[in-house]
PDB file of N, CA and C in Angstrom:
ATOM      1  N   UNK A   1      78.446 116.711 100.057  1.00  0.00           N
ATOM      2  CA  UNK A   1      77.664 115.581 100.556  1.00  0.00           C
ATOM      3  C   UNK A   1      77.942 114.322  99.738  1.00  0.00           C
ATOM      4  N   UNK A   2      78.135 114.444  98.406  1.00  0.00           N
ATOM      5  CA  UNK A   2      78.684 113.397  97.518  1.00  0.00           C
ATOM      6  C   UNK A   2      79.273 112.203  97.913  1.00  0.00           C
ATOM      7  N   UNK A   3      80.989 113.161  98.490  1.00  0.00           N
ATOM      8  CA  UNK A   3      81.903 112.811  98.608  1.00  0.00           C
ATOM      9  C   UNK A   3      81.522 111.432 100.071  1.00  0.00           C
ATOM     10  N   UNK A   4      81.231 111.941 100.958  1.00  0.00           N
ATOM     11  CA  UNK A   4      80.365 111.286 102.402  1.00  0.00           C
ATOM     12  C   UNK A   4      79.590 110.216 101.867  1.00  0.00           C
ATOM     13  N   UNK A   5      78.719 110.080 101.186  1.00  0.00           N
ATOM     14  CA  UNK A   5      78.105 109.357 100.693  1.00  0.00           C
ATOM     15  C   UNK A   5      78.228 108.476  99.554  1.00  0.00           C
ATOM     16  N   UNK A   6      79.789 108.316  98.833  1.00  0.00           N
ATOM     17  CA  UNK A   6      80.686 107.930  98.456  1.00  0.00           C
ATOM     18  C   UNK A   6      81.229 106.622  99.271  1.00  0.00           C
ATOM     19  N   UNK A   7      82.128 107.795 100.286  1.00  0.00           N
ATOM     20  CA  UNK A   7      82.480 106.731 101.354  1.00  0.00           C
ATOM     21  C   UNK A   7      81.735 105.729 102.040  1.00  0.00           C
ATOM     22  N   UNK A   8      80.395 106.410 102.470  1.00  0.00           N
ATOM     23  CA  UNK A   8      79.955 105.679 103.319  1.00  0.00           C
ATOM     24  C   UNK A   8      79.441 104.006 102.510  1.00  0.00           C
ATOM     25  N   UNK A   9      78.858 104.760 101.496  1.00  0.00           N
ATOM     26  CA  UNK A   9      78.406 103.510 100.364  1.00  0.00           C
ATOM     27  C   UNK A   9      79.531 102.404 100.081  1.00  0.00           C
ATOM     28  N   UNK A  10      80.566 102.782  99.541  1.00  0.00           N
ATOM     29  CA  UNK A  10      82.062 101.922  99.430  1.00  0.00           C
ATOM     30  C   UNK A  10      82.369 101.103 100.474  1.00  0.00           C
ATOM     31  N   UNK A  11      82.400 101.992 102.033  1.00  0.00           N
ATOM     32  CA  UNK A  11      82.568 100.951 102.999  1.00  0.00           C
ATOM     33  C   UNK A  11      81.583  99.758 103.774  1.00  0.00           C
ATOM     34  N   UNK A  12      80.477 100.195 103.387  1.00  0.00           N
ATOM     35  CA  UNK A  12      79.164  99.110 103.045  1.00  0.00           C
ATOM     36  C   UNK A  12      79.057  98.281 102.095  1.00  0.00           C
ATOM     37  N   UNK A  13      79.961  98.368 101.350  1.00  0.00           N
ATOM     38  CA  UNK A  13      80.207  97.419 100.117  1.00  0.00           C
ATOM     39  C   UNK A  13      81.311  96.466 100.040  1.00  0.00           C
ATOM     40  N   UNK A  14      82.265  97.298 101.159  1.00  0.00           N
ATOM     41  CA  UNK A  14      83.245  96.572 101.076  1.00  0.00           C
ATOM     42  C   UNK A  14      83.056  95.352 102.372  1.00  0.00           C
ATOM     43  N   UNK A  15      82.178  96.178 103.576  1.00  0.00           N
ATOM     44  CA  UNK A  15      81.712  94.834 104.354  1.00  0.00           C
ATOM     45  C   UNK A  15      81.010  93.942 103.933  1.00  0.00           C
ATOM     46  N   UNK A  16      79.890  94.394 102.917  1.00  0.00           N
ATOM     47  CA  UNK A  16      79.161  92.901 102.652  1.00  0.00           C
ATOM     48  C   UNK A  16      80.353  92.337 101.850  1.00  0.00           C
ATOM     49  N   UNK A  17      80.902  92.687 101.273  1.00  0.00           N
ATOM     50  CA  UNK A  17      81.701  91.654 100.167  1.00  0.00           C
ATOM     51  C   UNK A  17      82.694  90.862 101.331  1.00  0.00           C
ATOM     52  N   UNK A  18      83.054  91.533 102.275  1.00  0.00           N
ATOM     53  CA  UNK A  18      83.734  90.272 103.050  1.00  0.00           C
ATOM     54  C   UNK A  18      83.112  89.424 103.751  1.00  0.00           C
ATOM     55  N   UNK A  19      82.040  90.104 103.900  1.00  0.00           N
ATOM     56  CA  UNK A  19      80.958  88.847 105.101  1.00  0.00           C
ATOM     57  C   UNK A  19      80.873  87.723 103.644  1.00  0.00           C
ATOM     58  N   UNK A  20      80.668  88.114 102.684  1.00  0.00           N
ATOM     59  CA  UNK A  20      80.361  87.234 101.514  1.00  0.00           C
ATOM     60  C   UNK A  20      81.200  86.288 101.473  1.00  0.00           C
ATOM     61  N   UNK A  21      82.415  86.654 101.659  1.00  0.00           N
ATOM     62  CA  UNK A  21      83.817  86.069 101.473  1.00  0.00           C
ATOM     63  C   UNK A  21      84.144  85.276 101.953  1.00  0.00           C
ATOM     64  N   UNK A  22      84.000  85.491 103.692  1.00  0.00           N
ATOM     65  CA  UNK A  22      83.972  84.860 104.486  1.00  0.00           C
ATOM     66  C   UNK A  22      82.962  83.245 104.484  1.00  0.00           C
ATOM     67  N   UNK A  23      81.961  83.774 104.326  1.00  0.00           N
ATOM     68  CA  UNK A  23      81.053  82.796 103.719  1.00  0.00           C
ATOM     69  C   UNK A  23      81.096  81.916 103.028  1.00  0.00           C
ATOM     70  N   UNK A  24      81.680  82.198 101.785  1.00  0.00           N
ATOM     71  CA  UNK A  24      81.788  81.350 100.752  1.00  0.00           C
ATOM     72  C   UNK A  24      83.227  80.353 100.494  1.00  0.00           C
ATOM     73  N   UNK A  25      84.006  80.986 101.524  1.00  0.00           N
ATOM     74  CA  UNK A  25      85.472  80.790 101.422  1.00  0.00           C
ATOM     75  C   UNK A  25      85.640  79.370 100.696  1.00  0.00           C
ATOM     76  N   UNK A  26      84.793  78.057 101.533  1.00  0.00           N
ATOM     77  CA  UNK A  26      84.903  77.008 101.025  1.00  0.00           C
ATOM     78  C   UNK A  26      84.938  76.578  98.897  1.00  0.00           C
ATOM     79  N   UNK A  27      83.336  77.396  98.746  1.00  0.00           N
ATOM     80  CA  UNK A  27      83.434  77.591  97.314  1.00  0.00           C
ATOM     81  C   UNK A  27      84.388  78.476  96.529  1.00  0.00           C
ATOM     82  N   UNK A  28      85.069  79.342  97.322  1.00  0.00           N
ATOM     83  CA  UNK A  28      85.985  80.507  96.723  1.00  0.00           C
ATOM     84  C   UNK A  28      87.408  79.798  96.331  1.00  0.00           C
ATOM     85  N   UNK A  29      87.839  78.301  96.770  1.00  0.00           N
ATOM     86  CA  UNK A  29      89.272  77.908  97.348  1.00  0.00           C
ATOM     87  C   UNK A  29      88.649  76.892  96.362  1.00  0.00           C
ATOM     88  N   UNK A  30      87.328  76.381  96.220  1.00  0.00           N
ATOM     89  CA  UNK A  30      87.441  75.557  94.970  1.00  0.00           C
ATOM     90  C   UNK A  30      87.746  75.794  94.045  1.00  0.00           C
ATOM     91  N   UNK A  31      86.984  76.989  93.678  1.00  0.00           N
ATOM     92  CA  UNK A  31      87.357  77.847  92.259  1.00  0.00           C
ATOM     93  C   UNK A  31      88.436  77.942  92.103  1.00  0.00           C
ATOM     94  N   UNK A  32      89.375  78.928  92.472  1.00  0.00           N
ATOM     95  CA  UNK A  32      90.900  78.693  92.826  1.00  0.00           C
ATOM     96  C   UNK A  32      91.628  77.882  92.142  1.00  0.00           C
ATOM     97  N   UNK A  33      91.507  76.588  93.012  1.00  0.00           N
ATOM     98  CA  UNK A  33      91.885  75.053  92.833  1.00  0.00           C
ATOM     99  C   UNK A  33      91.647  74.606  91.016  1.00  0.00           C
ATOM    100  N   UNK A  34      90.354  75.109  90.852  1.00  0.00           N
ATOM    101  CA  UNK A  34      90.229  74.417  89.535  1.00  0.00           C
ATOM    102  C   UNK A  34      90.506  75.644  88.020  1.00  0.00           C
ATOM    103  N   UNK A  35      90.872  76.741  89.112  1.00  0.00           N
ATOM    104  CA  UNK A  35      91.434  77.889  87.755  1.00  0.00           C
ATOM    105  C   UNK A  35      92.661  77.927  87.964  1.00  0.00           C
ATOM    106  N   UNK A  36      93.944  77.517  88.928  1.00  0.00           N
ATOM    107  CA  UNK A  36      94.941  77.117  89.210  1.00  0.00           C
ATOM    108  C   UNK A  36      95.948  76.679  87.812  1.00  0.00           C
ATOM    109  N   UNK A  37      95.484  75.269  87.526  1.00  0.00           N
ATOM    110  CA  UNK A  37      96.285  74.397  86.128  1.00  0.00           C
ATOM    111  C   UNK A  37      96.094  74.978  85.047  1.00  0.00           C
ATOM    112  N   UNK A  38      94.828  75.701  84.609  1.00  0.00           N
ATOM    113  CA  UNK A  38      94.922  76.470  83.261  1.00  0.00           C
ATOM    114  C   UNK A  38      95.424  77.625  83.751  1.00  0.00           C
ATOM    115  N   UNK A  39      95.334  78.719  84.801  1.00  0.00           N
ATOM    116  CA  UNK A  39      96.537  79.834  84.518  1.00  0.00           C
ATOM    117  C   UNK A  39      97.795  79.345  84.519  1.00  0.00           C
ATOM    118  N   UNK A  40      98.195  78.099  85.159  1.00  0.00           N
ATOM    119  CA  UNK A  40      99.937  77.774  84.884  1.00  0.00           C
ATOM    120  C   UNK A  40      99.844  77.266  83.356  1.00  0.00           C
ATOM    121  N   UNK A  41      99.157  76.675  82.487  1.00  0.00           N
ATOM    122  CA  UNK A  41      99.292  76.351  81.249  1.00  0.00           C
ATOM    123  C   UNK A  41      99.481  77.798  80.768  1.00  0.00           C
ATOM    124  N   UNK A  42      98.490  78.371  80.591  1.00  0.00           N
ATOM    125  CA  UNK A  42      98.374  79.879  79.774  1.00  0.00           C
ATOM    126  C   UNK A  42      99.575  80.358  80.043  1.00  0.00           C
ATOM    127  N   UNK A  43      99.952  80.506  81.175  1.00  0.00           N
ATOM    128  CA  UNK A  43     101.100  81.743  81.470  1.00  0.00           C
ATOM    129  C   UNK A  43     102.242  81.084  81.203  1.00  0.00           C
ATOM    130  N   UNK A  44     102.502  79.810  81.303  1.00  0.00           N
ATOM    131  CA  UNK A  44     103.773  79.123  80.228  1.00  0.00           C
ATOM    132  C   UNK A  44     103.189  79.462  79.164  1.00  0.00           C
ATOM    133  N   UNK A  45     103.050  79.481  78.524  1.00  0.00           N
ATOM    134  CA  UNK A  45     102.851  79.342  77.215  1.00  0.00           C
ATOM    135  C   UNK A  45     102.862  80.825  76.324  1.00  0.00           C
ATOM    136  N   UNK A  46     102.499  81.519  77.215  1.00  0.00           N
ATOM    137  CA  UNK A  46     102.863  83.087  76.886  1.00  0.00           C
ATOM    138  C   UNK A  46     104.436  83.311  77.328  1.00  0.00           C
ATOM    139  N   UNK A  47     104.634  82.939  78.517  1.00  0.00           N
ATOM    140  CA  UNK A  47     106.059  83.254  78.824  1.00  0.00           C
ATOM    141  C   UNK A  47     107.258  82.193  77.687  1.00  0.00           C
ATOM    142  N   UNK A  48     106.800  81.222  77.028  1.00  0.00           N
ATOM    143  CA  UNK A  48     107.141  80.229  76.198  1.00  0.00           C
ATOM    144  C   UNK A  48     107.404  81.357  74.944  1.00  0.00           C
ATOM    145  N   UNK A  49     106.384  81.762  74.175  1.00  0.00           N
ATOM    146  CA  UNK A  49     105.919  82.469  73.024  1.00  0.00           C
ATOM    147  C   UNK A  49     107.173  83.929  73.098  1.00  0.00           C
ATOM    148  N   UNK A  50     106.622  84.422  74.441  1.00  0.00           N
ATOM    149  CA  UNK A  50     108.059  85.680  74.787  1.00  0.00           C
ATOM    150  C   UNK A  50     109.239  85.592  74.131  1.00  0.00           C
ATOM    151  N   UNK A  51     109.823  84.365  75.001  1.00  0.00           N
ATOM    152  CA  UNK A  51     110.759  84.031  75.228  1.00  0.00           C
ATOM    153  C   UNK A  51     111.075  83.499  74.038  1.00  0.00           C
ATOM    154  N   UNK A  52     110.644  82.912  72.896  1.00  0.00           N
ATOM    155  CA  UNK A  52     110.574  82.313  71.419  1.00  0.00           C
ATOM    156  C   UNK A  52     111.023  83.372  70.481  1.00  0.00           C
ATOM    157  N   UNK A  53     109.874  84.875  71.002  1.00  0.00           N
ATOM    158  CA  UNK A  53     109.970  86.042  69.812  1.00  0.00           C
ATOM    159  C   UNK A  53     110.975  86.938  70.192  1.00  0.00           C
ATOM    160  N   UNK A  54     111.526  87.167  71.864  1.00  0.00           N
ATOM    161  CA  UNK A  54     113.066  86.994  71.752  1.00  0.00           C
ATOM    162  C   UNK A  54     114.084  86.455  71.266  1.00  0.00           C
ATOM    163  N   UNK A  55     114.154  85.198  71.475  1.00  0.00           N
ATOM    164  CA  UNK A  55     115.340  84.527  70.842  1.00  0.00           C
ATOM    165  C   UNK A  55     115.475  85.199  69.159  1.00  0.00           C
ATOM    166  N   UNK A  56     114.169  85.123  68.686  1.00  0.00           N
ATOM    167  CA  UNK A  56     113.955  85.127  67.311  1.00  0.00           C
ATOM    168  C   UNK A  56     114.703  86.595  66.838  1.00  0.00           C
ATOM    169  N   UNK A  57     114.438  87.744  67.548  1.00  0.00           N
ATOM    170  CA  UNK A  57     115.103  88.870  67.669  1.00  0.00           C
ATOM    171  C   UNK A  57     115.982  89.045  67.835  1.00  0.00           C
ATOM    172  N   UNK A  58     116.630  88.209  68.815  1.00  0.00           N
ATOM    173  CA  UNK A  58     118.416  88.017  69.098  1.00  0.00           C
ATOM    174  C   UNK A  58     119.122  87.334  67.615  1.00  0.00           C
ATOM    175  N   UNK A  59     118.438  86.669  66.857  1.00  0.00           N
ATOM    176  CA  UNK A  59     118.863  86.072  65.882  1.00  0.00           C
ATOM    177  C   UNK A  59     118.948  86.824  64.351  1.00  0.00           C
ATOM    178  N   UNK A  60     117.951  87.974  64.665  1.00  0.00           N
ATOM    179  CA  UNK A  60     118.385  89.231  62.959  1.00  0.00           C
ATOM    180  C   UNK A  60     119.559  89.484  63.136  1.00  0.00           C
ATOM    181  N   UNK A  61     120.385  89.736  62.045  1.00  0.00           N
ATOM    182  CA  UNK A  61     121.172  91.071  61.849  1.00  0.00           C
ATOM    183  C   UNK A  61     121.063  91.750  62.652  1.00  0.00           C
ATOM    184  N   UNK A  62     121.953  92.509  63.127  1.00  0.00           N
ATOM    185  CA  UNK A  62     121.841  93.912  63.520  1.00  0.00           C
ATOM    186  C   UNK A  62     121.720  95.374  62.385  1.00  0.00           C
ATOM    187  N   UNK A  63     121.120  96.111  62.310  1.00  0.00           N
ATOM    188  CA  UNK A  63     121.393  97.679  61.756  1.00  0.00           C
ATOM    189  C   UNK A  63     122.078  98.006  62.069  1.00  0.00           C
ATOM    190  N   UNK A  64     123.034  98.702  61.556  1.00  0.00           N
ATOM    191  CA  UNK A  64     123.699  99.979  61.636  1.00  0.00           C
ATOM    192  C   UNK A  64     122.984 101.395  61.241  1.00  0.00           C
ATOM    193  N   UNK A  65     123.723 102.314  61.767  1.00  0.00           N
ATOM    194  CA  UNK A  65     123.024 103.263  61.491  1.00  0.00           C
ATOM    195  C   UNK A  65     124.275 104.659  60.912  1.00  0.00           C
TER     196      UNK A  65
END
């Protein structure tokens, strides 16, 4: 019975969250919009840092072994 009542709960959850969705779309596309420029800062800047502590690695010695 769990399992049934699992499902059934999940897919009642998953409709209100789209009626929600639907709803809010206008406020949802703002948010978006204004979390947009700081994930492209952040994620340069990590992909920047990567790409830095590579080079930096390409630049030891090598070991032998």
């Amino acid at each position: 019975m769990g399992k049934y009542l699992s499902i059934v709960i999940g897919g009642g959850i998953a409709f209100v969250g789209l009626l929600l969705f639907i709803r809010w779309l206008p406020k949802f596309v703002l948010v978006v919009k204004g979390m947009l420029p700081a994930m492209l800062i952040f994620g340069g800047v990590i992909a920047l840092i990567a790409g830095l502590s590579e080079l930096k690695d390409s630049m030891k010695p090598k070991e032998t072994k």
